[in-house]
Protein backbone atom coordinates (compact mmCIF):
# COMPACT_ATOMS: atom_id res chain seq x y z
CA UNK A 1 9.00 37.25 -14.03
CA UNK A 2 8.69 33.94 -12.17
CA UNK A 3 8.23 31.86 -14.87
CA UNK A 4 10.67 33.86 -17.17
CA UNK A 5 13.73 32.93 -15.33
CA UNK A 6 12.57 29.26 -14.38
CA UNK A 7 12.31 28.45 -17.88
CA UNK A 8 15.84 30.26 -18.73
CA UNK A 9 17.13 28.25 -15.41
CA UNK A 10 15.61 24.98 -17.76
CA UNK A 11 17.28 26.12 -20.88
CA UNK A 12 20.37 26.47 -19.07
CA UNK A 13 19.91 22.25 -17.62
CA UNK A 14 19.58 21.40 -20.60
CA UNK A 15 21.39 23.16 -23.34
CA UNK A 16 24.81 23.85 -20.96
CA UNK A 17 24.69 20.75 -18.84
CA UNK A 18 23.74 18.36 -20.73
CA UNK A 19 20.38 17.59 -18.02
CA UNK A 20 18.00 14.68 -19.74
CA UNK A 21 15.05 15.47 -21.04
CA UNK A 22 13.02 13.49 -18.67
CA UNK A 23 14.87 15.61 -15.59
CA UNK A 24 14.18 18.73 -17.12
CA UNK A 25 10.59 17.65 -16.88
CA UNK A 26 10.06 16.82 -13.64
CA UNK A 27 12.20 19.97 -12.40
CA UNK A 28 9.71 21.80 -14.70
CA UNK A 29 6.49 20.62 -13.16
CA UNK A 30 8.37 21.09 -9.79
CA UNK A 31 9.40 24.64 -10.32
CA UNK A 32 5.94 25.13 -11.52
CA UNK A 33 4.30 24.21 -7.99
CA UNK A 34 7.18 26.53 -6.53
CA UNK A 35 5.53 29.09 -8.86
CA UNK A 36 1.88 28.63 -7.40
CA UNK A 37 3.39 28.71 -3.69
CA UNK A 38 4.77 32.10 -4.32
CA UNK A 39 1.56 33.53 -6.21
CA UNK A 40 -0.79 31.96 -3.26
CA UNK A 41 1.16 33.46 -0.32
CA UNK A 42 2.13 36.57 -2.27
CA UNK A 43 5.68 36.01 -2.02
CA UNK A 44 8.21 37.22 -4.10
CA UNK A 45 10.71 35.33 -5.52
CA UNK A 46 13.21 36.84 -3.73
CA UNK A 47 11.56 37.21 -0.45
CA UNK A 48 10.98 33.37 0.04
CA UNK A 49 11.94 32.17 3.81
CA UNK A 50 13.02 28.88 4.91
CA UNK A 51 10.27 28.23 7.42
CA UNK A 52 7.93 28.95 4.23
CA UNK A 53 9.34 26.47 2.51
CA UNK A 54 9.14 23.97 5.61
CA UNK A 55 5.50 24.98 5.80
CA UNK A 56 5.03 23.64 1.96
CA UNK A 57 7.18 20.47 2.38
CA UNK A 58 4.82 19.48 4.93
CA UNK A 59 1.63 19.80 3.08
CA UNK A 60 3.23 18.05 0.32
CA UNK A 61 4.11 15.39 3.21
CA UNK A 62 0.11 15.63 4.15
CA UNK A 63 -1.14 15.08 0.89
CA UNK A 64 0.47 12.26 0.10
CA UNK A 65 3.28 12.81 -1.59
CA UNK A 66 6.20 10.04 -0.85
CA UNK A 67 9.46 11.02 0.74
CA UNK A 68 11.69 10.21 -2.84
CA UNK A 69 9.05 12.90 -4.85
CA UNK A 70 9.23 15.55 -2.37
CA UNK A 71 13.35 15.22 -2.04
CA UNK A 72 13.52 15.58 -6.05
CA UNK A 73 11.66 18.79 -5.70
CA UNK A 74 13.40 20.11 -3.25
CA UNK A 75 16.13 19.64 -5.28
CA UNK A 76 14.37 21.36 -7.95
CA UNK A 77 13.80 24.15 -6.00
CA UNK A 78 17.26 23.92 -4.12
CA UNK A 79 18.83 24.37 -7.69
CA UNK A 80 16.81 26.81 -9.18
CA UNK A 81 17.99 29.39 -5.81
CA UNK A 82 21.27 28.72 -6.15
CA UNK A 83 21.21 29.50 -9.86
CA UNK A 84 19.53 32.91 -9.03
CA UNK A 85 22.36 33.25 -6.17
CA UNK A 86 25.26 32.40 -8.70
CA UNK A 87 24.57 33.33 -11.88
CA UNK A 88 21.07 36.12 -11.66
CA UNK A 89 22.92 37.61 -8.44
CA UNK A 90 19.19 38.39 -7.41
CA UNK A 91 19.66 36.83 -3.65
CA UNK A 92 22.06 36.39 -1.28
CA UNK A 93 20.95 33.54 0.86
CA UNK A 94 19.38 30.35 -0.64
CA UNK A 95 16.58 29.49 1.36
CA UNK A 96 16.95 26.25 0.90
CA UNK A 97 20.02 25.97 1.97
CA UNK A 98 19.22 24.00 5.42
CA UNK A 99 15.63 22.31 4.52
CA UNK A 100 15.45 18.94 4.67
CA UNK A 101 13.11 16.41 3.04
CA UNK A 102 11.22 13.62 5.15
CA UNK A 103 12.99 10.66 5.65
CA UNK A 104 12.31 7.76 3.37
CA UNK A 105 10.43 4.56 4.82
CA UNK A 106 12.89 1.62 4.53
CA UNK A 107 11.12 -1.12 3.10
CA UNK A 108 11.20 -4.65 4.99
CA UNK A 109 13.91 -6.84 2.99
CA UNK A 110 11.78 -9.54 1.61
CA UNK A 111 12.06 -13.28 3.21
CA UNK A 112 10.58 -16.59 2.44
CA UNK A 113 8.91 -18.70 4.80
CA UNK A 114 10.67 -21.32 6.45
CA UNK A 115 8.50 -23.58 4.48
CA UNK A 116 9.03 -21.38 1.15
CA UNK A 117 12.72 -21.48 1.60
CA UNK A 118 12.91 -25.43 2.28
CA UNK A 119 10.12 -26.03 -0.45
CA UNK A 120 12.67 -23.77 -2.84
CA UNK A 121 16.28 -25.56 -2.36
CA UNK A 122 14.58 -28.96 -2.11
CA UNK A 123 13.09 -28.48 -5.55
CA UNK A 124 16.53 -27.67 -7.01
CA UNK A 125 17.19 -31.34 -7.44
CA UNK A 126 13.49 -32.71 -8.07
CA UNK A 127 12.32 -30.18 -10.61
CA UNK A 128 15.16 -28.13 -11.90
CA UNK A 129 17.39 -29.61 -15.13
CA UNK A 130 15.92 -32.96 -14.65
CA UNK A 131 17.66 -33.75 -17.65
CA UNK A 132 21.46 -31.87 -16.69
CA UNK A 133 22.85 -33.85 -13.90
CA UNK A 134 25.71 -30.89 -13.95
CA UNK A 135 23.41 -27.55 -14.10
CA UNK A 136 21.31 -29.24 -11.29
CA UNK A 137 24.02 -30.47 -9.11
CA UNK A 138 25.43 -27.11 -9.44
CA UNK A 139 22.24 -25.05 -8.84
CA UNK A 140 21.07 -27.50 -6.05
CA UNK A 141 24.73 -26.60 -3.85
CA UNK A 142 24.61 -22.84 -4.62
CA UNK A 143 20.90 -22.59 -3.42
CA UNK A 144 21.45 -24.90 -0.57
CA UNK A 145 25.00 -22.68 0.90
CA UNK A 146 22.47 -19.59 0.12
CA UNK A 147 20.39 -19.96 2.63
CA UNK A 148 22.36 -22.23 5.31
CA UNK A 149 25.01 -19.41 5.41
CA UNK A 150 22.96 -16.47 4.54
CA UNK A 151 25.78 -15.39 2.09
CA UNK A 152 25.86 -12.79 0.02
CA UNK A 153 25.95 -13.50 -3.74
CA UNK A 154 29.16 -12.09 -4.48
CA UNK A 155 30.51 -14.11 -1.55
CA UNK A 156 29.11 -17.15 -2.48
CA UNK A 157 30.93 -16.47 -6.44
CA UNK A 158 33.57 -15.57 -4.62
CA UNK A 159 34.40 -19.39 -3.29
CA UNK A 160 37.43 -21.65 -4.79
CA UNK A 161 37.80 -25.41 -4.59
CA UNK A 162 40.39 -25.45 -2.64
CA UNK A 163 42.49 -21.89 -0.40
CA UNK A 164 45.32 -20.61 -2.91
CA UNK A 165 47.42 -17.59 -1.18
CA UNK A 166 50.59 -16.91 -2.96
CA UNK A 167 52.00 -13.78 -3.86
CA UNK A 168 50.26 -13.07 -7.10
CA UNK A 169 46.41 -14.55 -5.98
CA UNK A 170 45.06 -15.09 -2.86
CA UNK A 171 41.38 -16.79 -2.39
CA UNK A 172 38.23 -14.97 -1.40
CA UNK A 173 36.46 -17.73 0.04
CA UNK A 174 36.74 -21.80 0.29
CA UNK A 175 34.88 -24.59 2.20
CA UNK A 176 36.06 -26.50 5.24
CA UNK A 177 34.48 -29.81 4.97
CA UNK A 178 35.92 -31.18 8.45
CA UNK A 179 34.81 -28.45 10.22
CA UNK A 180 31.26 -27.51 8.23
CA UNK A 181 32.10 -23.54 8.00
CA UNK A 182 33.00 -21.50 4.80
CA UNK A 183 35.19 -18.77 4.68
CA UNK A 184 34.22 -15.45 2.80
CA UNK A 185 35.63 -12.14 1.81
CA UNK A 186 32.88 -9.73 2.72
CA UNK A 187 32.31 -6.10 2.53
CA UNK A 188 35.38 -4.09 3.14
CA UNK A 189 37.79 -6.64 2.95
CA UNK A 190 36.36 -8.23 6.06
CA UNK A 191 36.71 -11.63 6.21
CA UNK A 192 34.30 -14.22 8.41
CA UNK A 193 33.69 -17.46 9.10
CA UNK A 194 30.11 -18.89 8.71
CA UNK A 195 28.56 -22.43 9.57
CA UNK A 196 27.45 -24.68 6.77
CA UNK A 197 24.42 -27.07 7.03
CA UNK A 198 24.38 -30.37 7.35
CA UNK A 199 22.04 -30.40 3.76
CA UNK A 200 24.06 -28.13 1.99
CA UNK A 201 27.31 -29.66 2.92
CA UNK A 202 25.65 -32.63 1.08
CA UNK A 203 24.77 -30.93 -1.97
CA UNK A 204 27.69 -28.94 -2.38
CA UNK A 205 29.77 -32.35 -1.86
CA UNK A 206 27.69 -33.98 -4.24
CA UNK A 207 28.73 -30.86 -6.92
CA UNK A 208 32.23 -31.31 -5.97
CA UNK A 209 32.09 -34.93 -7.43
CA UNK A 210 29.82 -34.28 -10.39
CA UNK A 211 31.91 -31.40 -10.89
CA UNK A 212 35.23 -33.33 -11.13
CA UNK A 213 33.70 -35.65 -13.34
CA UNK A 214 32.84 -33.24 -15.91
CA UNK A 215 36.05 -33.31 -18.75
CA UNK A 216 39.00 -31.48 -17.77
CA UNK A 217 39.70 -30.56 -20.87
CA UNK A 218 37.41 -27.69 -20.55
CA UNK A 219 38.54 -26.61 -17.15
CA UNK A 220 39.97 -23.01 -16.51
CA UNK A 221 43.35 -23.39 -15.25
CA UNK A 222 45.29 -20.51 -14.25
CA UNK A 223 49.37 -19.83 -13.31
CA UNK A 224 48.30 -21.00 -9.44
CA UNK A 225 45.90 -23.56 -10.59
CA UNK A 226 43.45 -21.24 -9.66
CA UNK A 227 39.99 -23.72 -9.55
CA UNK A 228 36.54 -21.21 -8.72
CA UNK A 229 34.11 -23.91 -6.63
CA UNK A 230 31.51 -22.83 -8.41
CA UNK A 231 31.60 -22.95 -12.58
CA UNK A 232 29.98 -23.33 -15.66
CA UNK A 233 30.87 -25.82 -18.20
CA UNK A 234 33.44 -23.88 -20.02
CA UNK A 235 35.15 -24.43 -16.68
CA UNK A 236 34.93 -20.89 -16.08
CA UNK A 237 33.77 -18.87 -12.67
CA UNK A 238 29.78 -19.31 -13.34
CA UNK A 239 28.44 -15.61 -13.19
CA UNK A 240 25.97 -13.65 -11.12
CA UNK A 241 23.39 -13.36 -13.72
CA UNK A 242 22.87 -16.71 -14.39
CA UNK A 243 22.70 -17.93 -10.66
CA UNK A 244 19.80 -14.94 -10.73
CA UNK A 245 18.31 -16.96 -13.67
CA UNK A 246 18.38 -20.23 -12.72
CA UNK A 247 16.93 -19.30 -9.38
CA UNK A 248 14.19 -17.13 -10.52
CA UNK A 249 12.93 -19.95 -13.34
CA UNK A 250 13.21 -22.67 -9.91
CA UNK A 251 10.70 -20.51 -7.91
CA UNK A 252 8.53 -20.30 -10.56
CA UNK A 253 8.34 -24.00 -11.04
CA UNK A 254 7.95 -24.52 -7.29
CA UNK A 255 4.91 -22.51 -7.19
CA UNK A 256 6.26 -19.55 -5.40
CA UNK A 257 4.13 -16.22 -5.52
CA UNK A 258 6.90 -13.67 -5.54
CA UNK A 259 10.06 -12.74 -7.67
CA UNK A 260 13.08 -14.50 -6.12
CA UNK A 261 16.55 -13.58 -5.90
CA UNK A 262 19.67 -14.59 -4.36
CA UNK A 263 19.63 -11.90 -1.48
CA UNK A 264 16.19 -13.12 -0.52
CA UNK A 265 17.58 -16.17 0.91
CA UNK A 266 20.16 -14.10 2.65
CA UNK A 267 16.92 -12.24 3.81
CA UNK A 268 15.62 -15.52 4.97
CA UNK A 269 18.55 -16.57 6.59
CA UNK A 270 18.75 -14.13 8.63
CA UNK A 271 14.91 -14.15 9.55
CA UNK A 272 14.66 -17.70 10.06
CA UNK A 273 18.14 -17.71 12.34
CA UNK A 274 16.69 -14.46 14.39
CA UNK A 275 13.16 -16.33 14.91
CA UNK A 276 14.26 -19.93 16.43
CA UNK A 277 17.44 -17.96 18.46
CA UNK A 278 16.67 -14.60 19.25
CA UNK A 279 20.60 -14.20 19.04
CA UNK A 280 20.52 -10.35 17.22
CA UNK A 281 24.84 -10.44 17.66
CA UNK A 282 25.64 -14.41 16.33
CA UNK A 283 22.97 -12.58 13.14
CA UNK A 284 25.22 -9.72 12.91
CA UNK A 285 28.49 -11.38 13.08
CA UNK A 286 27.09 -14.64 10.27
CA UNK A 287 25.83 -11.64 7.89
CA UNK A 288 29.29 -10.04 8.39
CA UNK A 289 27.06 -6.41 9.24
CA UNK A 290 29.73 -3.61 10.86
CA UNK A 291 26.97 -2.01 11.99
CA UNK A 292 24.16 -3.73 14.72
CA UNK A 293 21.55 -0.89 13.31
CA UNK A 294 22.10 -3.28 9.82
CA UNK A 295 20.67 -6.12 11.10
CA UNK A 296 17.89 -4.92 13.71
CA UNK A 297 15.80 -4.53 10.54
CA UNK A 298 15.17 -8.42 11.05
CA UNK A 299 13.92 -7.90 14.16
CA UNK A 300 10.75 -6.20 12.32
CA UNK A 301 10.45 -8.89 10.00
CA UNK A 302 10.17 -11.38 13.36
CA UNK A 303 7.72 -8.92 14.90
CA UNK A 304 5.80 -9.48 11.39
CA UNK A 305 5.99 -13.11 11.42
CA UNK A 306 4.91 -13.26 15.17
CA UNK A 307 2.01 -10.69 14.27
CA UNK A 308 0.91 -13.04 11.47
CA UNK A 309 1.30 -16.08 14.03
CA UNK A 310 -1.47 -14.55 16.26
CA UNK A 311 -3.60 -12.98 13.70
CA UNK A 312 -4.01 -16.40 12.51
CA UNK A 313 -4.11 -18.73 15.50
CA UNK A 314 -5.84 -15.97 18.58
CA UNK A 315 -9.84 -16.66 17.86
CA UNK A 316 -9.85 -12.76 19.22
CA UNK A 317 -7.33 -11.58 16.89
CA UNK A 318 -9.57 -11.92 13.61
CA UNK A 319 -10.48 -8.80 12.16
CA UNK A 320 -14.94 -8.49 11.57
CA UNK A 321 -13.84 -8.53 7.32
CA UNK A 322 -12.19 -12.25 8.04
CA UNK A 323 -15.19 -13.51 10.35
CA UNK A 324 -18.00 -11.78 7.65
């Protein structure tokens, strides 16, 4: 009977909803578990209780089973009950109804070292495009405003030559040279003000004269003489994707173990701001968070660093696998 009106339940996913194949799967091996539960405790389908279920979620938990698996079955099961509510009229109550799946483990964002991260932008202009004074002036300025301002990549895109606000365009971001800050449009429409670096101020000046250099003819020039900081050589706004690119290629050639992206050095940022100031708010307010809870996650990845710090340098600290 079980099993009669789980697969119908399938058919249903997939013929009248249009359900991938791939989801049908996984609900199938799912419902297929919910199957054996019932048969082991003797349970008919239409008897099952919520504190039953709990009971099962937790041995799933036990066993192993991460957070994300056990909240797609639930799902599984959570749809197959309310089918049997809704369409089989065969129950009343979904028992499911109120059952919640463990919470998922936020992962630590990943950060460089402070030596990764200096190692990284300083290699823009010794390894990178040796040969494309414009691609590496470029790259070298966007890496460099990266991690001095801990911007966000669409932030950092975001950024004309020069502020435009008129009635048809107004600019997300722009550079104040005098004053070493840049000025973003964040999440929400929020916008901030965030201190530039002495070294990136440098590169990115350097870019602004390479940049002007390069033949006009090519520019993008809009009604407002709109001019993005930032472009390619078609004189257009240079995208996302290739930033990605170019970054990921310039951490492989500076001998960097991991994948790297443009909200790593955010990550860093943030980590290496938090470590030498312990100043969780001036954090907050530079990443443009709303939220405090958004940026206390750095305050692990200090506690990490710190850990690492003592495991190394406290002749107690060693574990007996090191000293062996």
């Amino acid at each position: 009977m079980e099993e009669i009106l789980a697969q119908e339940y399938l058919r249903e996913l997939h013929v009248v909803r249009q359900v991938s194949r791939h989801t049908i799967d996984a609900y199938e091996k799912d419902l297929k578990i919910l199957i054996e539960k019932l048969q082991e405790s003797q349970t008919g389908l239409t008897k099952l209780r919520s504190d039953q279920v709990r009971s099962w979620v937790g041995r799933l938990h036990a066993q192993g089973r991460a957070p994300r698996s056990i909240a797609r079955t639930l799902s599984a099961w959570r749809g197959f009950y309310l089918w049997l509510a809704n369409q089989k009229k065969l129950i009343a109550h979904n028992p499911l109804d109120d059952i919640k799946a463990p919470k998922r483990v936020k992962p630590l964002p990943k950060a460089l070292s402070v030596e990764g991260a200096i190692n990284l932008v300083e290699s823009a202009a010794k390894h990178d495009l040796q040969e494309d004074v414009f691609l590496r002036s470029r790259n070298k300025a966007i890496f460099e405003l990266l991690y001095s301002s801990g911007l966000r990549l669409s932030e950092l895109l975001g950024i004309d030559l020069a502020p435009i606000q008129s009635k048809d365009y107004q600019s997300s971001g722009w550079i104040d040279f005098d004053a070493g800050e840049v000025m973003v449009l964040g999440k929400g429409g929020k916008r901030r003000t965030v201190p530039v670096g002495t070294a990136a101020l440098r590169a990115i000046q350097e870019w602004v004269n390479v940049r002007g250099a390069q033949t006009s003819k090519n520019l993008q020039r809009g009604p407002q003489e709109i001019q993005p900081l930032f472009i390619n050589k078609q004189g257009k706004r240079v995208s996302s994707r290739t930033v990605q690119k170019h970054l990921a290629e310039l951490a492989v050639k500076a001998g960097l173990p991991t994948h790297v992206h443009p909200h790593m050095l955010r990550h860093s940022f943030a980590s290496h701001v938090l470590q030498s100031s312990g100043d969780l708010r001036a954090v907050q307010e530079m990443l443009g968070h709303a939220s405090i809870t958004s940026t206390q996650i750095y305050t692990a990845l200090d506690f990490q660093h710190l850990a690492q710090a003592y495991d190394h340098a406290h002749p107690r600290a060693k574990s007996k696998k090191r000293e062996s």
